[in-house]
Protein backbone atom coordinates (compact mmCIF):
# COMPACT_ATOMS: atom_id res chain seq x y z
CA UNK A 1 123.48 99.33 -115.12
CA UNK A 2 123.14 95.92 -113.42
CA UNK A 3 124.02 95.57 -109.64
CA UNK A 4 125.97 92.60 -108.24
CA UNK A 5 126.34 91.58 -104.79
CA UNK A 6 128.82 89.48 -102.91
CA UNK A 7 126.52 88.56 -99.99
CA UNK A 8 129.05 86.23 -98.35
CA UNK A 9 131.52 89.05 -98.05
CA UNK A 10 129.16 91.63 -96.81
CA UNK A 11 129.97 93.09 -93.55
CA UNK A 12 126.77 94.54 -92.86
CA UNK A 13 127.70 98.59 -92.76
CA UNK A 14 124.64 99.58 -94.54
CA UNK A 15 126.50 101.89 -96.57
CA UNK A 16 124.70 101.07 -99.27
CA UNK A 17 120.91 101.71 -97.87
CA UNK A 18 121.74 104.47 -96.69
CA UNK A 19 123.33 106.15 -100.04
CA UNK A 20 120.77 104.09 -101.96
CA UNK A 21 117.91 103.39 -99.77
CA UNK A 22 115.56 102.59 -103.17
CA UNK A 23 117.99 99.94 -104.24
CA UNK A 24 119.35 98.46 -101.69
CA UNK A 25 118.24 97.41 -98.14
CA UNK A 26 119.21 95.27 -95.38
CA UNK A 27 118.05 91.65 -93.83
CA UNK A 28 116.12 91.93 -90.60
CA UNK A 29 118.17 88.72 -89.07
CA UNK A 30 122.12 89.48 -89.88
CA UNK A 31 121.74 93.02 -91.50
CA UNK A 32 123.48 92.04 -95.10
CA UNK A 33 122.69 93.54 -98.05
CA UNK A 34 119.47 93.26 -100.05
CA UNK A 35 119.18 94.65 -103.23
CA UNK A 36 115.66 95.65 -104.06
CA UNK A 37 116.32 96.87 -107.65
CA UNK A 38 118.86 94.82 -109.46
CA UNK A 39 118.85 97.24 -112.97
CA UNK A 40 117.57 100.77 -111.37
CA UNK A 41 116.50 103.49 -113.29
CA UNK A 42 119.02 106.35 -114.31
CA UNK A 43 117.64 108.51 -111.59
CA UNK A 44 119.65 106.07 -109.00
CA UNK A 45 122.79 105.80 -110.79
CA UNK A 46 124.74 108.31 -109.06
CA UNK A 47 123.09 106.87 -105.41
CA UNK A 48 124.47 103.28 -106.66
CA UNK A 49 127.86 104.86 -107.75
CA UNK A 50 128.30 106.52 -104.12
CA UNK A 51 127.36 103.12 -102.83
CA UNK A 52 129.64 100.89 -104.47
CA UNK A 53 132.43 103.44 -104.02
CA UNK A 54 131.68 104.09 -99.68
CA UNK A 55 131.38 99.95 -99.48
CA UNK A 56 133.57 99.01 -96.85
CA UNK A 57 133.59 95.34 -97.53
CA UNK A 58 134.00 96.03 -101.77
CA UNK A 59 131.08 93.36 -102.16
CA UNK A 60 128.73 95.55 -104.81
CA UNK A 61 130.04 96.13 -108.06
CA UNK A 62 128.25 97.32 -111.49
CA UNK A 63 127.77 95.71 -114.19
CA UNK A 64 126.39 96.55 -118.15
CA UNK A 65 122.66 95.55 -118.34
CA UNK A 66 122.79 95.58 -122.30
CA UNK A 67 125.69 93.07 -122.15
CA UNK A 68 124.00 89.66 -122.85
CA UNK A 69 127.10 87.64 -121.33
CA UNK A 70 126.23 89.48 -117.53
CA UNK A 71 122.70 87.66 -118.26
């Protein structure tokens, strides 16, 4: 599991650190996404699944870190 952001879209919610506070957090100046571990371990998958899915603004998707074309 790879994350991927779209920080020009993001709204700022902080959906996302709050379902998945160890892999994502927020910027101190505008409040967009951060995301602290781009290939978490399995023990956050289901945190980054609830995240992705409760993302108002869509902007985090998942993607397969053993796939070499998502370098």
């Amino acid at each position: 599991m790879k994350v991927r952001v779209e920080e020009d879209a993001c709204v700022a919610s902080g959906m996302c650190a709050y379902l998945a506070p160890e892999v994502f957090d927020q910027r101190d100046d505008d409040g967009v996404v951060v995301v602290l571990q781009e290939a978490p371990g399995e023990d956050q998958h289901e945190a980054v699944w609830d995240a992705v899915r409760n993302c108002p603004a869509q902007v985090l998707s998942l993607a397969d870190a053993d796939d070499p074309a998502e370098g």
